[in-house]
C-alpha atoms as a PDB file:
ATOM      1  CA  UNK A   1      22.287  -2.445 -11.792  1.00  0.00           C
ATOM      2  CA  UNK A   2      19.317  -4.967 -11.376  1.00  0.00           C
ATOM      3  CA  UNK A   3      20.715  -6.904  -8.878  1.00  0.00           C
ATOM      4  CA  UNK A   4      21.721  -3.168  -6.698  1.00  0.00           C
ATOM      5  CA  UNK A   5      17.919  -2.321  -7.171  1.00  0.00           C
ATOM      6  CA  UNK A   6      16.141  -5.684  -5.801  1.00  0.00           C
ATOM      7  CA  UNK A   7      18.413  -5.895  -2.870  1.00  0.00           C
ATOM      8  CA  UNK A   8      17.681  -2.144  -2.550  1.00  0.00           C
ATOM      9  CA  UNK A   9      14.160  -3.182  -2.367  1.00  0.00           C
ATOM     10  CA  UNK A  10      14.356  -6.152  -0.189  1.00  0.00           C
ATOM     11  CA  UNK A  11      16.569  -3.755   1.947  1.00  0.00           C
ATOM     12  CA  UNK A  12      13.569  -1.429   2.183  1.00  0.00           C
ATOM     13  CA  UNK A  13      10.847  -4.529   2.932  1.00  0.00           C
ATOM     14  CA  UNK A  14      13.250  -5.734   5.936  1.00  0.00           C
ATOM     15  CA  UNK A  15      13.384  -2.328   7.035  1.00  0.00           C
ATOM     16  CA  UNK A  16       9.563  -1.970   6.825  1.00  0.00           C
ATOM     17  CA  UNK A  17       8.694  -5.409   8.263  1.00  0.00           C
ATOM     18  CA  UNK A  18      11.200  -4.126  11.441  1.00  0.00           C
ATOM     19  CA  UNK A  19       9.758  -0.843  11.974  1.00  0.00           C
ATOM     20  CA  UNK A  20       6.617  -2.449  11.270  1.00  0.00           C
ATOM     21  CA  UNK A  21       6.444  -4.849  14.216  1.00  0.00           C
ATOM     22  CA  UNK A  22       7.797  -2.026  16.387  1.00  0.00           C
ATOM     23  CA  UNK A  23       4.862   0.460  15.809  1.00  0.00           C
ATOM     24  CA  UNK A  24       2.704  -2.524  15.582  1.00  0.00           C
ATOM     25  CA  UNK A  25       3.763  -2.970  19.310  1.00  0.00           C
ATOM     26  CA  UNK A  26       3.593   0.728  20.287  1.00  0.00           C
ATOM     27  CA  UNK A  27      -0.096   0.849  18.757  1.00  0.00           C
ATOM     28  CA  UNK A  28      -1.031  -2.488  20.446  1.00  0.00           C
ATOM     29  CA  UNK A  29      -0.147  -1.339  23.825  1.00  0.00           C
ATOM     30  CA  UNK A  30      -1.952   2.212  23.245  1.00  0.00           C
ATOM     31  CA  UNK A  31      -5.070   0.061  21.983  1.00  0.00           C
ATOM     32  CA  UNK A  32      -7.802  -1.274  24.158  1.00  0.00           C
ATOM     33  CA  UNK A  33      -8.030  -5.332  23.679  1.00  0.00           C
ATOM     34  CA  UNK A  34     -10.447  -6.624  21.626  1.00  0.00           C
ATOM     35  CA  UNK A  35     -13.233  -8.824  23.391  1.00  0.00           C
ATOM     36  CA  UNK A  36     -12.205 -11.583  20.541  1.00  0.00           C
ATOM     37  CA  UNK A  37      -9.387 -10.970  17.729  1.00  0.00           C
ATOM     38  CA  UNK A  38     -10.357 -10.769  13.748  1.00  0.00           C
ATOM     39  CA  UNK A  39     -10.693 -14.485  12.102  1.00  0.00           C
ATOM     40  CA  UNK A  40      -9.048 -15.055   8.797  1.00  0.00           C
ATOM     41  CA  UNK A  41     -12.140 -16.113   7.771  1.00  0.00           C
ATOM     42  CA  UNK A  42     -13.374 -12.444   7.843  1.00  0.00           C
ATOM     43  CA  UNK A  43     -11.591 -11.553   5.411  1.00  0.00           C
ATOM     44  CA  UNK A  44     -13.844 -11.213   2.118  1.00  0.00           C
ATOM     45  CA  UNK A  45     -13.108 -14.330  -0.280  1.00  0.00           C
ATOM     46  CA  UNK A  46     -10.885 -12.231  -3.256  1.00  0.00           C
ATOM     47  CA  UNK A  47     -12.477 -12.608  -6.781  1.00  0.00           C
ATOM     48  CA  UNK A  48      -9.661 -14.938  -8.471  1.00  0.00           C
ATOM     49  CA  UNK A  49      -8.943 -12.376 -11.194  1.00  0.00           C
ATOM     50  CA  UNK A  50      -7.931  -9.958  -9.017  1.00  0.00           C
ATOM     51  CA  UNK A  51      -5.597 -12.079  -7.541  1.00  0.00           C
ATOM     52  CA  UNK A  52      -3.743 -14.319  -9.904  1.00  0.00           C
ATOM     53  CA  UNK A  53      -0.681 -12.240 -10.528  1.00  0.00           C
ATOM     54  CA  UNK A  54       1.012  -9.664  -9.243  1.00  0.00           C
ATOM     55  CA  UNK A  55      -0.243  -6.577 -12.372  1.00  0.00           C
ATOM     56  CA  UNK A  56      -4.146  -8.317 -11.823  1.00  0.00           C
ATOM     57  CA  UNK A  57      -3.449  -7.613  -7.620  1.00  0.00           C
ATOM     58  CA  UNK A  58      -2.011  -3.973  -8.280  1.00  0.00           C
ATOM     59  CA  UNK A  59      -4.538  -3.132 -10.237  1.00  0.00           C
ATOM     60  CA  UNK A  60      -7.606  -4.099  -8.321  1.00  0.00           C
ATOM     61  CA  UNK A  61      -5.607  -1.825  -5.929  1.00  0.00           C
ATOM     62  CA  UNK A  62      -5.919   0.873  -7.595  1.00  0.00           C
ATOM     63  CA  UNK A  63      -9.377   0.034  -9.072  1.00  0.00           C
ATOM     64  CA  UNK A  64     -10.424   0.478  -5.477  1.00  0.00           C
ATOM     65  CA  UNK A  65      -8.491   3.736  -4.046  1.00  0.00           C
ATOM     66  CA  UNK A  66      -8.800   5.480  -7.803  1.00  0.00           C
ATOM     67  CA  UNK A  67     -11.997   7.258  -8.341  1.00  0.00           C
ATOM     68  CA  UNK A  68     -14.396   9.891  -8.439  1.00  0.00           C
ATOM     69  CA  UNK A  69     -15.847  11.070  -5.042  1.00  0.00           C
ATOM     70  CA  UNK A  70     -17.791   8.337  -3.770  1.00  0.00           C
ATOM     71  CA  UNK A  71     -18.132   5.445  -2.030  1.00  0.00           C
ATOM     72  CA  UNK A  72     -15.218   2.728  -2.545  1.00  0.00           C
ATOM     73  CA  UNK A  73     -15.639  -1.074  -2.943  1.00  0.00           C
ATOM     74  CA  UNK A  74     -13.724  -1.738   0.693  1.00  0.00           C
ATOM     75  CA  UNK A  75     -14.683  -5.645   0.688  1.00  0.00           C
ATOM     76  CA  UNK A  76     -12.853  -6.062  -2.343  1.00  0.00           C
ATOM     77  CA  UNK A  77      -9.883  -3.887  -1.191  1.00  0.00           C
ATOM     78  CA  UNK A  78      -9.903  -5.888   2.049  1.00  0.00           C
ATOM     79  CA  UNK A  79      -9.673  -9.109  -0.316  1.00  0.00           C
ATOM     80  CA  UNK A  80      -6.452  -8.342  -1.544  1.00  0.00           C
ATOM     81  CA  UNK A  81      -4.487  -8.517   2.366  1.00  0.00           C
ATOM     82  CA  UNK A  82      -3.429 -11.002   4.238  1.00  0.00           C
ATOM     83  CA  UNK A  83      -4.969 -10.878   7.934  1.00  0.00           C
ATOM     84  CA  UNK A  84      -1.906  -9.724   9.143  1.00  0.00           C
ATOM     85  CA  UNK A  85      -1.012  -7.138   6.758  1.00  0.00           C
ATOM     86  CA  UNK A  86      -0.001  -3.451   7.354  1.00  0.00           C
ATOM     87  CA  UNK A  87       0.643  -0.434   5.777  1.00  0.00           C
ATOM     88  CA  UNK A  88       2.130   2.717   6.958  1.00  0.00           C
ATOM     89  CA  UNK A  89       3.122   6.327   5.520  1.00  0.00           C
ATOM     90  CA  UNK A  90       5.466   9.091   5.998  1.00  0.00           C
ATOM     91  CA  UNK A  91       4.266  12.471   6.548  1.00  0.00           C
ATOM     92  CA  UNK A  92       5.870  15.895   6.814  1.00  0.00           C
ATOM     93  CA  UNK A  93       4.721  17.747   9.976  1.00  0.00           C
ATOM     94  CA  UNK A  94       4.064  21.167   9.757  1.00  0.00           C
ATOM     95  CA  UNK A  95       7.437  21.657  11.728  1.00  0.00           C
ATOM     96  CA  UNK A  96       9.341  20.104   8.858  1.00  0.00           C
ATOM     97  CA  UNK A  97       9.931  17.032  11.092  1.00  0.00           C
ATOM     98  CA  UNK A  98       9.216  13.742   9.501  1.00  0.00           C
ATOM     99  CA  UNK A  99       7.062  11.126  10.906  1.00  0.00           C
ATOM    100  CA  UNK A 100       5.688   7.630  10.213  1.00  0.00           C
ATOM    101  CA  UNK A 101       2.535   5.698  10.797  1.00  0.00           C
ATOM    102  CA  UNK A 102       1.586   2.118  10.873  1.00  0.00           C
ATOM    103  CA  UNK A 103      -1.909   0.797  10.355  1.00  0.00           C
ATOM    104  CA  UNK A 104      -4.108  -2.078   9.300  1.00  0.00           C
ATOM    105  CA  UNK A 105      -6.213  -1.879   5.661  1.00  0.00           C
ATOM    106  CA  UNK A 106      -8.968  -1.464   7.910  1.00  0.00           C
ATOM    107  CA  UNK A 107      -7.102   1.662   9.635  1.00  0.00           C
ATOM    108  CA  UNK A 108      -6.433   2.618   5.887  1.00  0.00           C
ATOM    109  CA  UNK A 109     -10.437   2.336   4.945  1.00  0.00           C
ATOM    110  CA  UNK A 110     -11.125   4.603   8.254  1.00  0.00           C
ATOM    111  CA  UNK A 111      -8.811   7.264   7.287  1.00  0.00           C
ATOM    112  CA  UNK A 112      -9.267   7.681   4.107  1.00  0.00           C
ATOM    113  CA  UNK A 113     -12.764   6.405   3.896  1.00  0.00           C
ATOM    114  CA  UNK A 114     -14.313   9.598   4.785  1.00  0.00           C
ATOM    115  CA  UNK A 115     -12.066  11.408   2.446  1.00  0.00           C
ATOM    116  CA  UNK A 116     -12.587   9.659  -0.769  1.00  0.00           C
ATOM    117  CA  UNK A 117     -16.557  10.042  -0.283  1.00  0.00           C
ATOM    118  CA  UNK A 118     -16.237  13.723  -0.702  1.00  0.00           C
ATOM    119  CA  UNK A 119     -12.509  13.792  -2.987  1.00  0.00           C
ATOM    120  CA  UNK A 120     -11.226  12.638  -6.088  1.00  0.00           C
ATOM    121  CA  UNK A 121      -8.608  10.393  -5.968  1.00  0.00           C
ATOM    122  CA  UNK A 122      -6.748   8.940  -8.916  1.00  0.00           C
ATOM    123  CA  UNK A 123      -3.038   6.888  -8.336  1.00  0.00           C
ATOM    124  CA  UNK A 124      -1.451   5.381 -10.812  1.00  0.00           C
ATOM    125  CA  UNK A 125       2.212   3.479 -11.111  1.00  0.00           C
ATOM    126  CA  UNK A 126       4.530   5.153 -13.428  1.00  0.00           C
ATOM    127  CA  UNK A 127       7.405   3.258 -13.241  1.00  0.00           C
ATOM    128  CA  UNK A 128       8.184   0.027 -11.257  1.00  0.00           C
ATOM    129  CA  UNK A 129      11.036  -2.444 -10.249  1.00  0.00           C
ATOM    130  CA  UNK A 130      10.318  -5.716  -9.348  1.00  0.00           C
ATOM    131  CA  UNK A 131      11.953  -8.015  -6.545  1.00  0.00           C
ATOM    132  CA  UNK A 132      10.959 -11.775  -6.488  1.00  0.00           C
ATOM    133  CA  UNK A 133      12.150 -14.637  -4.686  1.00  0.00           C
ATOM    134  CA  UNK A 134      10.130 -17.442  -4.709  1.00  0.00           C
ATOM    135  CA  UNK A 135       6.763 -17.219  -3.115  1.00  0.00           C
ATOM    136  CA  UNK A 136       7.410 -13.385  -2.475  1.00  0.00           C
ATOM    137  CA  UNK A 137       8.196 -10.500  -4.511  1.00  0.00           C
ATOM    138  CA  UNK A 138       8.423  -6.255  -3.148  1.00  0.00           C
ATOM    139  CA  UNK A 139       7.671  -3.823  -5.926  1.00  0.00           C
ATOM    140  CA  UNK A 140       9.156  -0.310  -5.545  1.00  0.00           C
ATOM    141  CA  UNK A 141       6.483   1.870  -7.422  1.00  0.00           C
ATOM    142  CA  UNK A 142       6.508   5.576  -8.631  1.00  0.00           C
ATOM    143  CA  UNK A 143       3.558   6.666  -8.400  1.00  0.00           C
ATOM    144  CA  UNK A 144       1.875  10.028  -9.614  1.00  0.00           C
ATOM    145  CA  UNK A 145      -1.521  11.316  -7.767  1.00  0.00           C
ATOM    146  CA  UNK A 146      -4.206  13.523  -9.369  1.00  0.00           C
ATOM    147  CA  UNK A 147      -8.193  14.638  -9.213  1.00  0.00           C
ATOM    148  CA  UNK A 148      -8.704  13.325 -12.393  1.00  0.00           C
ATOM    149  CA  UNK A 149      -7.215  10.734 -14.340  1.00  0.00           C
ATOM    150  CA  UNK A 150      -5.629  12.497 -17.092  1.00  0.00           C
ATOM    151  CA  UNK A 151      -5.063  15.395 -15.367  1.00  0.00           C
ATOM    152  CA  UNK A 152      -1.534  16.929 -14.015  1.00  0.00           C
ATOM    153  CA  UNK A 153      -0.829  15.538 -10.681  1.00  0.00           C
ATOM    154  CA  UNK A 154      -0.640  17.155  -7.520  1.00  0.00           C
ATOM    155  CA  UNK A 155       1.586  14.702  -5.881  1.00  0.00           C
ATOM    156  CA  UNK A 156       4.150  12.099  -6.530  1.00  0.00           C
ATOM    157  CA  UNK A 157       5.222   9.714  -4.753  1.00  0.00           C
ATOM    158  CA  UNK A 158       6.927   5.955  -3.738  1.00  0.00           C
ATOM    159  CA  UNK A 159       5.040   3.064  -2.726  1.00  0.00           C
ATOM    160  CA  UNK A 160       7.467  -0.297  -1.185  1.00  0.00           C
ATOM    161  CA  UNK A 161       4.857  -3.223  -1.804  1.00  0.00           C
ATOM    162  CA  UNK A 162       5.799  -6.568  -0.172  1.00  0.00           C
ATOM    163  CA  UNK A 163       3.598  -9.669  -1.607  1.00  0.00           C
ATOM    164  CA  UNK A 164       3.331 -13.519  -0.768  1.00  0.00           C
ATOM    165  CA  UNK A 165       1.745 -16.566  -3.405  1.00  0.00           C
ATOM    166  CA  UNK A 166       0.415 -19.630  -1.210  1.00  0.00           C
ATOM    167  CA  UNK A 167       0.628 -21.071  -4.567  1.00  0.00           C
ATOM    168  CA  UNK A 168      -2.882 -20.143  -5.125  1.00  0.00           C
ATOM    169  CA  UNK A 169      -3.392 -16.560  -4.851  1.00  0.00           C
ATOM    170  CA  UNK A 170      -1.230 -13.362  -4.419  1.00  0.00           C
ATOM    171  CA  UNK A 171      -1.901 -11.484  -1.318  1.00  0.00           C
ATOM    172  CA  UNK A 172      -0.619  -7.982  -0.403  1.00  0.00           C
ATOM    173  CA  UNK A 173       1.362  -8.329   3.076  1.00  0.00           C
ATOM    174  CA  UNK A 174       2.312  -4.780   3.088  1.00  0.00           C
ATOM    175  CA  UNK A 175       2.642  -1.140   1.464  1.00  0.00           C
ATOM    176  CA  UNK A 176       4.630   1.512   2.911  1.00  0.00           C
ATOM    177  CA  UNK A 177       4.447   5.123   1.171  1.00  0.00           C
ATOM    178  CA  UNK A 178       6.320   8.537   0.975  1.00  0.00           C
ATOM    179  CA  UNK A 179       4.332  10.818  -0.919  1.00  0.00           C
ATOM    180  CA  UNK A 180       6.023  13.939  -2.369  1.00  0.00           C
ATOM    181  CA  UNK A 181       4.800  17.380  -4.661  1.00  0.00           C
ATOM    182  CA  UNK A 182       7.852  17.409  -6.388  1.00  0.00           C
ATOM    183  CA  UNK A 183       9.284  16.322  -9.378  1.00  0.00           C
ATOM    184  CA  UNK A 184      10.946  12.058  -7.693  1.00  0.00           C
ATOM    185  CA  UNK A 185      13.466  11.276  -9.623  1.00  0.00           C
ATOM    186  CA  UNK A 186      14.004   7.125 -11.029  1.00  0.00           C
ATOM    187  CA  UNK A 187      14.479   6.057 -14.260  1.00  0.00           C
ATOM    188  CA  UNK A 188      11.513   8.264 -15.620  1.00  0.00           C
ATOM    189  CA  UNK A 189      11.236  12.024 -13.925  1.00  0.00           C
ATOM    190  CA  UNK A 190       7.367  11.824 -12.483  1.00  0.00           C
END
């Protein structure tokens, strides 16, 4: 059963990383260049805590996006990525049709920046499987969502995490999400 679930998951990460580069293209060529592209160096140097295993990375994840209204710590959040990372979502259009989007942490910080300074937001892992080979592991989380932390949540949902150790650090390379008001059934009904 182990083995079914972490090739389930790496199934899902080479699915992501594929559909990733493809709206990754589709955005690029809708975008207007940049004058000069992002340096690495840009990125804000990660406190070593936060970083030194994959439960320390997670939960400076949701350190950041969990909170009262207010203002988020994005530098930090930013400090957990690789340059090249991405994250993306599917969302249920009013039609019923289902669509997905593809975006940088810095897309994520612009969309739900705004949001978070006027809502709640609490998201916390339930359940998760972990995947690791190596210098990578994915980690298929269930997830619940509320307004307050001990409160009943308004949404569930499943987050596909893909991360990569240089041997010194953990670093999130991507998170891809289906969010859900129902009851998602795994090993533990959220």
């Amino acid at each position: 059963m182990r083995v079914r679930v972490v090739a389930n998951i790496f199934l899902i990460a080479l699915a992501m990383i594929c559909a990733g580069g493809k709206l990754a293209a589709q955005e690029k060529s809708q975008e207007k260049p940049a004058a000069t592209a992002p340096a690495a160096a840009a990125i804000p140097a990660a406190n070593p805590k936060d970083v030194e295993t994959i439960d320390a990375i997670m939960a400076a994840l949701y350190n950041v996006i969990s909170g009262p209204a207010g203002e988020r710590d994005w530098n930090r959040f930013r400090s957990l990525f690789l340059p090249e990372a991405r994250m993306g979502a599917v969302r249920k259009k009013p039609d019923g049709v289902f669509s997905a989007s593809s975006f940088t942490p810095d897309g994520y910080v612009e969309r739900a920046g705004s949001y978070f300074k006027e809502h709640a937001f609490f998201e916390s892992e339930v359940y998760a499987e972990d995947g690791a080979v190596r210098a990578g592991s994915a980690r298929l989380q269930y997830v619940r969502i509320a307004n307050a932390k001990d409160e009943k949540p308004f949404a569930r949902g499943i987050n596909s995490l893909q991360l990569f150790n240089d041997g010194k650090r953990w670093y999130v390379v991507s998170i891809f999400w289906m969010k859900s008001g129902r009851t998602i059934r795994c090993r533990k009904n959220i």
